[in-house]
C-alpha atoms as a PDB file:
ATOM      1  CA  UNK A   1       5.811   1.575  25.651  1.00  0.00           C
ATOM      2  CA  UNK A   2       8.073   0.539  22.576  1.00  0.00           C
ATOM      3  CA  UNK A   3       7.786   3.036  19.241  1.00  0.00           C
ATOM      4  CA  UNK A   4       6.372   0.569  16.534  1.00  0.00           C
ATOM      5  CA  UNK A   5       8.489  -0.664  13.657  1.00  0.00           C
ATOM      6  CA  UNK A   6       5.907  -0.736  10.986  1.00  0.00           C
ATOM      7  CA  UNK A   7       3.475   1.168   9.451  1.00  0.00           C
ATOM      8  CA  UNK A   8       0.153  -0.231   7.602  1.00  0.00           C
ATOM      9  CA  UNK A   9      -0.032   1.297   4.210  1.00  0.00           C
ATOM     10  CA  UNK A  10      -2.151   0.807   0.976  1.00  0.00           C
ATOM     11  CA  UNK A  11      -1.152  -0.641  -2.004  1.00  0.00           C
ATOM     12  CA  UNK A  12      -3.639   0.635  -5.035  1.00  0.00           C
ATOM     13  CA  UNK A  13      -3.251   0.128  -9.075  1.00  0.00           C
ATOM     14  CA  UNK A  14      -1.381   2.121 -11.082  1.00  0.00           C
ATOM     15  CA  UNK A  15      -2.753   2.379 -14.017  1.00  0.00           C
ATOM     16  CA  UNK A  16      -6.612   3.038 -11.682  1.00  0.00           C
ATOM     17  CA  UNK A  17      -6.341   4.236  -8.409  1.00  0.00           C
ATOM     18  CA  UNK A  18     -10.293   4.151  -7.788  1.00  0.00           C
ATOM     19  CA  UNK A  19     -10.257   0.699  -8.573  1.00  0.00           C
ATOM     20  CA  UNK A  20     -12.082  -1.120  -5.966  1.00  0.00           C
ATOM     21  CA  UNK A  21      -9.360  -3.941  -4.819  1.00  0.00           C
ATOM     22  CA  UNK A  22      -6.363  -3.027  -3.281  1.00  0.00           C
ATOM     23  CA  UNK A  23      -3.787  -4.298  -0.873  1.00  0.00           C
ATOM     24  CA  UNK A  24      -2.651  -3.742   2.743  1.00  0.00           C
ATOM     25  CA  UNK A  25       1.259  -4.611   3.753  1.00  0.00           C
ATOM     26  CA  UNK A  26       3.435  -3.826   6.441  1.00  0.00           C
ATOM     27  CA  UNK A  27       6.397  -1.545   5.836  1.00  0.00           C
ATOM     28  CA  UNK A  28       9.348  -0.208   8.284  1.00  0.00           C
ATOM     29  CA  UNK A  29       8.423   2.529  10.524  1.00  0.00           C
ATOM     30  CA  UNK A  30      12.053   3.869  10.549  1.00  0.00           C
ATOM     31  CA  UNK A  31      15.512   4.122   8.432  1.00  0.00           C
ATOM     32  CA  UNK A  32      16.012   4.430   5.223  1.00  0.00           C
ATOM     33  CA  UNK A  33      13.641   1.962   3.650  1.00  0.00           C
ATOM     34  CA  UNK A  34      10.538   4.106   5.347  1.00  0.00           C
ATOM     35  CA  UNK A  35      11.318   7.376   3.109  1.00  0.00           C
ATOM     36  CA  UNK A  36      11.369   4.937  -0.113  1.00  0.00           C
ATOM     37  CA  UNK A  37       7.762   4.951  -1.576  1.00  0.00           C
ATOM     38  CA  UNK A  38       6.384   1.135  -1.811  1.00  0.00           C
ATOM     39  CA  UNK A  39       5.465  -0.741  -5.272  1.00  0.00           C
ATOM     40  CA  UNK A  40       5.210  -4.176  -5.676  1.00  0.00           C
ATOM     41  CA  UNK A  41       3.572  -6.478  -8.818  1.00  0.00           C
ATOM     42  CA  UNK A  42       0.212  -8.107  -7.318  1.00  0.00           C
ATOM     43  CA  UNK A  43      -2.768  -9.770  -9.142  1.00  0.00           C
ATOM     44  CA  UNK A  44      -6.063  -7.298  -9.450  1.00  0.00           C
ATOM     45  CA  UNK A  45      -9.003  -9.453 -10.090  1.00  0.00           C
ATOM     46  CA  UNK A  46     -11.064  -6.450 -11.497  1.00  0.00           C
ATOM     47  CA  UNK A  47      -8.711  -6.893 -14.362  1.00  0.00           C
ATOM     48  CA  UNK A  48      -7.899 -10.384 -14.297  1.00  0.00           C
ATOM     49  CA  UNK A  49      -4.372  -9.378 -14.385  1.00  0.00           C
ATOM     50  CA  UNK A  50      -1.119  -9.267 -12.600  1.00  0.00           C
ATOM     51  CA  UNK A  51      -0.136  -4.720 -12.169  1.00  0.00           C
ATOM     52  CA  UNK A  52       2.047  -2.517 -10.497  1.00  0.00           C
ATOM     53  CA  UNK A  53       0.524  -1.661  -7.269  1.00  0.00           C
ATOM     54  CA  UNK A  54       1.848   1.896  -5.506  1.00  0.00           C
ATOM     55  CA  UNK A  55       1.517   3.160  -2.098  1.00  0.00           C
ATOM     56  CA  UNK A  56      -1.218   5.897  -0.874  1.00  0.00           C
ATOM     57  CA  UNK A  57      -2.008   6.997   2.288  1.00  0.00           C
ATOM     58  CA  UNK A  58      -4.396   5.537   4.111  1.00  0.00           C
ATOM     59  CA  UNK A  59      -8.303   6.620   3.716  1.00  0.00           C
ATOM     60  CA  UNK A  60      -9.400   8.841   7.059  1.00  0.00           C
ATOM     61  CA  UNK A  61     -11.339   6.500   9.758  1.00  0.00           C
ATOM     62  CA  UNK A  62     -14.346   7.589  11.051  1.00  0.00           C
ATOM     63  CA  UNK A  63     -15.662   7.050  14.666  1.00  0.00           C
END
């Protein structure tokens, strides 16, 4: 089986991490863009306002 060349990770506010909206996005698995931590400028409507959105890990699953 082929290694996988993304990971899923969460995108959450800035300025409110506990904020209830957040983002899911694809980035590379491997390289040097995978040690880089992700931000990107996205539209939170629990502000009604366009933010910086960071990376966090992703919440544990339960089965």
């Amino acid at each position: 089986m082929a290694k996988k060349t993304h990971v899923k990770v969460r995108l959450v506010p800035e300025a409110k991490p506990d904020s209830p909206y957040f983002y899911y996005v694809k980035k590379p698995a491997g390289g040097e863009k995978a040690k880089v931590k992700l931000s990107a400028k996205k539209y939170n409507p629990a502000t009604r306002k366009h933010e910086m959105f960071v990376e966090k890990k992703l919440p544990p699953h339960s089965k």
